[in-house]
N, C-alpha and C. Protein backbone atom coordinates (compact mmCIF):
# COMPACT_ATOMS: atom_id res chain seq x y z
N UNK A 1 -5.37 16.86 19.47
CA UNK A 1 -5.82 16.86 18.10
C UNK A 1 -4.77 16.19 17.21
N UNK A 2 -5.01 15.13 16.51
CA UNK A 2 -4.23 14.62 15.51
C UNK A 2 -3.72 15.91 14.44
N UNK A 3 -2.72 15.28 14.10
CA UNK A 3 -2.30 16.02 12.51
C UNK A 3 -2.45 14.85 11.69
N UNK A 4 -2.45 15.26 10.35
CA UNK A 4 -2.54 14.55 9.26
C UNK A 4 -1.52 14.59 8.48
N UNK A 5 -0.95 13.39 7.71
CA UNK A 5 0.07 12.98 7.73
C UNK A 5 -0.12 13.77 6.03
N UNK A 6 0.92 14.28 5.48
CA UNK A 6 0.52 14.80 4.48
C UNK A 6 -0.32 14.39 2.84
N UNK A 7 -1.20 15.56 2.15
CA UNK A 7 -2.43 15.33 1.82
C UNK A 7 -1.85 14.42 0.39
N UNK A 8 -0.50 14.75 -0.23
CA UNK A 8 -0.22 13.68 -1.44
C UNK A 8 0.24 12.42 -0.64
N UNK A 9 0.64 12.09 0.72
CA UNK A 9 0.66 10.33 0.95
C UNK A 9 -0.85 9.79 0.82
N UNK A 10 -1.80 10.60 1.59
CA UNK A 10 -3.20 10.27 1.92
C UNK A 10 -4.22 10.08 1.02
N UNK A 11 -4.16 10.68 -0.18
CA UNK A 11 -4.91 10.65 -1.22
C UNK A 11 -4.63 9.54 -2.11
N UNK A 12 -3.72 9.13 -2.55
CA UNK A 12 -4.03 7.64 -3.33
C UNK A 12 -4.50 6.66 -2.99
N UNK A 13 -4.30 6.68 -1.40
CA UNK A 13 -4.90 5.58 -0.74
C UNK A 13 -6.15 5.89 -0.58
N UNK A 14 -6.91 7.16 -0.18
CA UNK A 14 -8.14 7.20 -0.03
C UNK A 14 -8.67 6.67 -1.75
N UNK A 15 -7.89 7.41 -2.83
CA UNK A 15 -8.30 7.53 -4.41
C UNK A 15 -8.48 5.81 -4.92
N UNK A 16 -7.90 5.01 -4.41
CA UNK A 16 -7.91 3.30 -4.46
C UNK A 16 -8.72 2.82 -3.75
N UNK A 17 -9.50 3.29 -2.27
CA UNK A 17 -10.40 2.49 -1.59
C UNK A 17 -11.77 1.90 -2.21
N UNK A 18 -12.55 2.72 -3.02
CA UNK A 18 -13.50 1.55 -3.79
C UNK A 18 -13.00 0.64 -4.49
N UNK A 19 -11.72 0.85 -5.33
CA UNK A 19 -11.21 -0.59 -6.30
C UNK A 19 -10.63 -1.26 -5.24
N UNK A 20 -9.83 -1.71 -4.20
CA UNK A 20 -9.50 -2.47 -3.29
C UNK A 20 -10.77 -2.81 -2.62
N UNK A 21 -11.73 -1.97 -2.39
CA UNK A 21 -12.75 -2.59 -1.47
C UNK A 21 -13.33 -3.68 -2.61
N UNK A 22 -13.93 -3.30 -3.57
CA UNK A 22 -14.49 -4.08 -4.45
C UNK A 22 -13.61 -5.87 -5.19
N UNK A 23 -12.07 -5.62 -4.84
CA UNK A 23 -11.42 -6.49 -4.77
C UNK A 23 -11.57 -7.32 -3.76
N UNK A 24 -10.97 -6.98 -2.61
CA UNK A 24 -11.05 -7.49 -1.49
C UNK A 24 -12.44 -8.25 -0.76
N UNK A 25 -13.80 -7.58 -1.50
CA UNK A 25 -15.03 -7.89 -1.06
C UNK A 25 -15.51 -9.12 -0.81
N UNK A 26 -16.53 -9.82 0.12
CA UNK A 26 -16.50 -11.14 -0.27
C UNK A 26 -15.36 -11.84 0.30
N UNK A 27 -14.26 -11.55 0.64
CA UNK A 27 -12.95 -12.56 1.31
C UNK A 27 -12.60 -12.11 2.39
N UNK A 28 -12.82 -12.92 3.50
CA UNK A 28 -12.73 -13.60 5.08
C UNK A 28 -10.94 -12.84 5.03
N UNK A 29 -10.71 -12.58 6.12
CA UNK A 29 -9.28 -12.19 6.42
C UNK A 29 -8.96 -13.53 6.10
N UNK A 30 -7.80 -13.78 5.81
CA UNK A 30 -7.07 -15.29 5.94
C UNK A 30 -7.39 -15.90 3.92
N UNK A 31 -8.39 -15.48 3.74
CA UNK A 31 -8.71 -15.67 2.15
C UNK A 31 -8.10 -14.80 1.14
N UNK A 32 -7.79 -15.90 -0.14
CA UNK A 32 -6.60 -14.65 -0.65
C UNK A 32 -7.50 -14.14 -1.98
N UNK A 33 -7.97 -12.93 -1.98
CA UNK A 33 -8.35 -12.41 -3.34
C UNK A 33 -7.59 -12.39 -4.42
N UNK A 34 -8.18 -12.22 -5.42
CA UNK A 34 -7.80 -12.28 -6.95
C UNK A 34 -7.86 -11.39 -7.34
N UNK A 35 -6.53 -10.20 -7.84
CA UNK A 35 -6.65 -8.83 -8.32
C UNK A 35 -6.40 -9.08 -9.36
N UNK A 36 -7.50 -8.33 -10.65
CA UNK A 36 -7.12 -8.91 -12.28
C UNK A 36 -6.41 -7.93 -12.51
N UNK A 37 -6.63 -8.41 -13.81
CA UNK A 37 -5.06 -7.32 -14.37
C UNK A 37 -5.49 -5.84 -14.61
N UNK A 38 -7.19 -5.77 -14.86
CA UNK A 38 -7.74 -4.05 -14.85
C UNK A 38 -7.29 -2.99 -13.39
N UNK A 39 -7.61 -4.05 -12.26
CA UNK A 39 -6.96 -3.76 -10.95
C UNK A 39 -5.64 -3.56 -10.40
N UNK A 40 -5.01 -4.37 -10.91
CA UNK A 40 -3.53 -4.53 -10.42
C UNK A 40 -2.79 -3.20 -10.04
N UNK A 41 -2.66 -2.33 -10.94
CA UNK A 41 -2.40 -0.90 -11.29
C UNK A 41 -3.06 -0.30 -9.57
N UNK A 42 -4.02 -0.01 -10.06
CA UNK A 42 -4.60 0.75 -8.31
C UNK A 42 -4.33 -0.52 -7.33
N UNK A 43 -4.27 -1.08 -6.86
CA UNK A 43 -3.99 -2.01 -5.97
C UNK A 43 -2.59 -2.72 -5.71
N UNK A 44 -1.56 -2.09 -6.32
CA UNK A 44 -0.38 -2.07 -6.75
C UNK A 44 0.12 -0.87 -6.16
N UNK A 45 -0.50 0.47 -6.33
CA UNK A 45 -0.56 2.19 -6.16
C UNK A 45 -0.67 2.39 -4.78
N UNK A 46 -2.15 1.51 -4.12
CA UNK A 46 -2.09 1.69 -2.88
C UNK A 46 -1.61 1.32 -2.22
N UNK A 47 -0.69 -0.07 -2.39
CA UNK A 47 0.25 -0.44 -1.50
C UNK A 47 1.37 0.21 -1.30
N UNK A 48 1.68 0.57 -2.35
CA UNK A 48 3.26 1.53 -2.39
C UNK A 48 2.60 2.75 -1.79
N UNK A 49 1.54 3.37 -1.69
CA UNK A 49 1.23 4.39 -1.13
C UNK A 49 1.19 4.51 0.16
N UNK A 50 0.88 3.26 1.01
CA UNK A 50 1.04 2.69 2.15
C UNK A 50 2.75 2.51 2.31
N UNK A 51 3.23 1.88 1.52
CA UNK A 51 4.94 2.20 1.87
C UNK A 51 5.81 3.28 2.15
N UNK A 52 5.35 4.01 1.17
CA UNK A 52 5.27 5.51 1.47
C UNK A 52 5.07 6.14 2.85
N UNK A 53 4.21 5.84 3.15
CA UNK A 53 3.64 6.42 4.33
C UNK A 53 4.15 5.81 5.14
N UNK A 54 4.27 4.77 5.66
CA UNK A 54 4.60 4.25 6.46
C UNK A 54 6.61 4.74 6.49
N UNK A 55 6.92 5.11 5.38
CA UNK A 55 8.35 5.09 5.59
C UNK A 55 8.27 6.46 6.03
N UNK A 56 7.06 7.37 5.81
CA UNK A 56 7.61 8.83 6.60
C UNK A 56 7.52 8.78 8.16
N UNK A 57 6.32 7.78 8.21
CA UNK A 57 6.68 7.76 9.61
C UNK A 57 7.50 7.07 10.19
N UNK A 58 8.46 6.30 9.70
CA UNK A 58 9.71 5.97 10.31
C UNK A 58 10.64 7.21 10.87
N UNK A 59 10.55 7.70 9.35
CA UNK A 59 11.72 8.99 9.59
C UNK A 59 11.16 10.00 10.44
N UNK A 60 9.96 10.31 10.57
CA UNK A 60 9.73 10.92 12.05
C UNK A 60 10.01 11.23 12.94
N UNK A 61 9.59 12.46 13.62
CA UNK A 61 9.74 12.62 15.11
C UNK A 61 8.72 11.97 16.03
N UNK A 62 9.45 11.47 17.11
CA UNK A 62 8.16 10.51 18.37
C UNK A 62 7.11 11.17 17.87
N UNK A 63 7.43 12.81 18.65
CA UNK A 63 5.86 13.73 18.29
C UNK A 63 4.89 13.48 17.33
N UNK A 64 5.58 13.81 16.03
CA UNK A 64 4.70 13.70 14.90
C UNK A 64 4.12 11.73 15.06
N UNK A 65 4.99 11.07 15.05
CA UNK A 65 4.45 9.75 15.15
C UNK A 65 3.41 9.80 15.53
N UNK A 66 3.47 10.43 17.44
CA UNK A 66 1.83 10.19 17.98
C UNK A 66 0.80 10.89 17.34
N UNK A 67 1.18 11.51 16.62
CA UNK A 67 0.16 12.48 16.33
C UNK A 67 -0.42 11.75 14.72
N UNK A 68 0.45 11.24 13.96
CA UNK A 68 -0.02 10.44 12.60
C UNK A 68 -0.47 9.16 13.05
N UNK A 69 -0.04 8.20 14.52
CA UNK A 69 -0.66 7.38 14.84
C UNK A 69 -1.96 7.45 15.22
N UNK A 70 -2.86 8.84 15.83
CA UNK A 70 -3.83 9.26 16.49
C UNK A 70 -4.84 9.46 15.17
N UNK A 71 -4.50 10.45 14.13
CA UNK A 71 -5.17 10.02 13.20
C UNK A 71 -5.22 9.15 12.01
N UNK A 72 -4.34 7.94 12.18
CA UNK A 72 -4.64 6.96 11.11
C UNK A 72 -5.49 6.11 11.76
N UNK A 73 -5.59 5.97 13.60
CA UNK A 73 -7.01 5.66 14.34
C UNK A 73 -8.13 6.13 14.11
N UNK A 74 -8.51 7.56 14.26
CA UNK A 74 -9.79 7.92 14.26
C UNK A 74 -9.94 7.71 12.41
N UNK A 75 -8.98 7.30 11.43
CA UNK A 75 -9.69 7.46 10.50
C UNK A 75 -9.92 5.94 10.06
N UNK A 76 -9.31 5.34 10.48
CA UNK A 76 -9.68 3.75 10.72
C UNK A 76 -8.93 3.21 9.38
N UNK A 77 -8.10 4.21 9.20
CA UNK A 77 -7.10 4.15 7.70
C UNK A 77 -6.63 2.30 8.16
N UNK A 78 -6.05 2.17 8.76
CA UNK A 78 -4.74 1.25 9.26
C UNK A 78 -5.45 0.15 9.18
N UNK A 79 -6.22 0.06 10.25
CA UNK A 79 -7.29 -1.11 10.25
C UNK A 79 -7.61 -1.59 9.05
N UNK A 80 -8.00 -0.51 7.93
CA UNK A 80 -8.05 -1.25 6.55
C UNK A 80 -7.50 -1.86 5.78
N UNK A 81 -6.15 -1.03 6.10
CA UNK A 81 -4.86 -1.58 5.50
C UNK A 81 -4.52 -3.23 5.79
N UNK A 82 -4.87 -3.52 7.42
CA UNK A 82 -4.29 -4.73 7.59
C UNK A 82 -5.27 -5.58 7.24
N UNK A 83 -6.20 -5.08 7.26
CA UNK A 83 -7.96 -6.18 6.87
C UNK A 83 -7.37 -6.74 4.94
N UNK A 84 -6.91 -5.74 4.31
CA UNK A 84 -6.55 -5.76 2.90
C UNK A 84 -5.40 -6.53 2.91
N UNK A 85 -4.35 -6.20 3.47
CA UNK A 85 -3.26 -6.47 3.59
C UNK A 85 -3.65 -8.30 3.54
N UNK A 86 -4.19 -9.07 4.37
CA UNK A 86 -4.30 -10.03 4.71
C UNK A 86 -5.46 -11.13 3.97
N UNK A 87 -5.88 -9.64 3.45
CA UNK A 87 -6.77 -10.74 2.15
C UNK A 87 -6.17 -10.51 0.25
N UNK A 88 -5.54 -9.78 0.48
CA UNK A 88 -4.34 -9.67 -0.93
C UNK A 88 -3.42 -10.65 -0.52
N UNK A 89 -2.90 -10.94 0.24
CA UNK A 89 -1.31 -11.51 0.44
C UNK A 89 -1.83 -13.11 -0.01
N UNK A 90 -1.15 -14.06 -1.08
CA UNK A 90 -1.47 -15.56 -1.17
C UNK A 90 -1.08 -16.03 0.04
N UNK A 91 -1.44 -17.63 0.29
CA UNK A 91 -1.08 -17.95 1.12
C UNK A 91 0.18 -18.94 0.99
N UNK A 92 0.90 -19.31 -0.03
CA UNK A 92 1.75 -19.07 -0.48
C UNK A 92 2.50 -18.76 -1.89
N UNK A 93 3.42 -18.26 -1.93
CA UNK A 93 4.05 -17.25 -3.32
C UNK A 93 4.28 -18.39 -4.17
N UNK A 94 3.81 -17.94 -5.42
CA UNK A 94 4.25 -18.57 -6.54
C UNK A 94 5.64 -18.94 -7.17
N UNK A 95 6.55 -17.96 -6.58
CA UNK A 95 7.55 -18.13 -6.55
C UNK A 95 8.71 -17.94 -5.21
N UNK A 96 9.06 -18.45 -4.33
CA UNK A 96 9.87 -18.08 -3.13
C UNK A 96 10.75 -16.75 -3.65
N UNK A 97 10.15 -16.26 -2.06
CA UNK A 97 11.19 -15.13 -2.17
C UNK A 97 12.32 -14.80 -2.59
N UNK A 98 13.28 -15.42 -2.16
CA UNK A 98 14.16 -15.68 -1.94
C UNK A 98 14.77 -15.59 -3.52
N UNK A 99 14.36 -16.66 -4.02
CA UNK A 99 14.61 -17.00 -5.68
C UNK A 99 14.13 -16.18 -6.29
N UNK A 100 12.71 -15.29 -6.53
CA UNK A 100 12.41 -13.73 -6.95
C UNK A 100 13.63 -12.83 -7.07
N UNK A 101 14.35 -12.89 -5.48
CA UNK A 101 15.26 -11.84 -5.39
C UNK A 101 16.39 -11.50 -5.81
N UNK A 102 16.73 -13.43 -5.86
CA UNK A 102 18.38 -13.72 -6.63
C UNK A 102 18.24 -13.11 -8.35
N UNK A 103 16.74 -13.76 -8.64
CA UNK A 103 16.67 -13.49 -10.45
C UNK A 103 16.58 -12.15 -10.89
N UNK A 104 16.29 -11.02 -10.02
CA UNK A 104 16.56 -9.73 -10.78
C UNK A 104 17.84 -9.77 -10.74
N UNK A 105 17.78 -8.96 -11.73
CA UNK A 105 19.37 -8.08 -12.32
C UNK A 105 19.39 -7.35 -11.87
N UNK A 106 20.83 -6.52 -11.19
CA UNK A 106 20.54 -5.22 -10.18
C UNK A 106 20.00 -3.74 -10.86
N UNK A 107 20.33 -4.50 -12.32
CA UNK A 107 20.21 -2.59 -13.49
C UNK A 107 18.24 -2.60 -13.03
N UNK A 108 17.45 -4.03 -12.79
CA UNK A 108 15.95 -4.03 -13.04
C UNK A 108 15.53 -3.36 -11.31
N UNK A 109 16.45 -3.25 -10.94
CA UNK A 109 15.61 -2.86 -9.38
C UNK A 109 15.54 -1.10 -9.35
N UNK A 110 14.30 -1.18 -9.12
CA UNK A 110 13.68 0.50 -9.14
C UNK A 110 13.47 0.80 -7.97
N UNK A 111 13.69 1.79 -7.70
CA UNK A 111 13.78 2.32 -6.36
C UNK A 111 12.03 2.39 -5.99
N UNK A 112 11.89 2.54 -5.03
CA UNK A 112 10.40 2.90 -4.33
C UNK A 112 9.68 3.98 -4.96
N UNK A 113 10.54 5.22 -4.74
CA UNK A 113 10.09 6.73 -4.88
C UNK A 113 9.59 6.60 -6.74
N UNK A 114 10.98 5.82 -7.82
CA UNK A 114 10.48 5.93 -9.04
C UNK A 114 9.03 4.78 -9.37
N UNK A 115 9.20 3.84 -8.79
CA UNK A 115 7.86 3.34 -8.93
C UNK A 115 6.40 3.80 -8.75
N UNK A 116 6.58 4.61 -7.58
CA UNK A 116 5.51 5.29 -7.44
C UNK A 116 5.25 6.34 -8.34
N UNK A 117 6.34 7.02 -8.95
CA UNK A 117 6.24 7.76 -9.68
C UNK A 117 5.72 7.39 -11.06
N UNK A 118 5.74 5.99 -10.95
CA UNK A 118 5.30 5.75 -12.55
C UNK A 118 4.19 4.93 -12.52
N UNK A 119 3.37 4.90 -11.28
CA UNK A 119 1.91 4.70 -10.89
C UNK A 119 1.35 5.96 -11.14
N UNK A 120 1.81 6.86 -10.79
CA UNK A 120 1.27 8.05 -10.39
C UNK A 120 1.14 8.76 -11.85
N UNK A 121 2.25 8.58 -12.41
CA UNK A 121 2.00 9.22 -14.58
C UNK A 121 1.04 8.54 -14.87
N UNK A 122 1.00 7.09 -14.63
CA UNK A 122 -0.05 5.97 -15.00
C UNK A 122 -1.55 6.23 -14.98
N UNK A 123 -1.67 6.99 -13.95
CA UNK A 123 -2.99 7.26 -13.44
C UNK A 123 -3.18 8.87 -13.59
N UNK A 124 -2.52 8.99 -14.36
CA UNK A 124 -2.30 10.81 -14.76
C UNK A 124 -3.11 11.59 -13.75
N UNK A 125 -1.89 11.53 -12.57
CA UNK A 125 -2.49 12.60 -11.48
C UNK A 125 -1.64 13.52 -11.83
């Protein structure tokens, strides 16, 4: 029997799947959708919510791994993720990485955990 990976990683991402689906709709894997700016916010949320998650299961035990790997299968979570994943991503960046990374200032870099946190006031959960 799977476990479930806990219910505040799992819920924003389930709470974003009609606005990502409705984004994403219409575009072939490999095609890059257009998230407007009403979207951005939830589709912005669920990715970091996916970061999230994905970083607990780094820090994991094997155990728990197989067991959050078993049900992000039967829930076909993952699969979505990469179906999305691959129709959000341009096919190439408007600006290189690289040069993005040099131009922040180190005071502008926000950690993961506070970003999410200020999706999450955003969307007054």
């Amino acid at each position: 029997m799977a476990i479930a990976p806990p219910a505040a990683l799992v819920r924003p991402i389930r709470d974003a799947r009609v606005t990502v689906d409705s984004v994403v709709d219409g575009h072939s894997v490999g095609e890059t959708a257009t998230v407007s700016p009403s979207d951005y916010a939830v589709v912005s949320s669920y990715l970091l919510s996916w970061k999230l998650l994905l970083s607990l299961f780094h820090r994991a035990s094997s155990e728990q791994r197989v067991h959050y790997a078993v049900y992000l299968r039967q829930t076909s979570l993952l699969d979505q993720l990469l179906a999305d994943v691959f129709r959000l991503l341009p096919a190439s960046p408007v600006v290189p990485l690289s040069n993005a990374l040099l131009s922040l200032p180190s005071s502008s870099k926000v950690g993961l955990c506070d970003a999410y946190c200020i999706f999450l006031k955003f969307k007054n959960c």
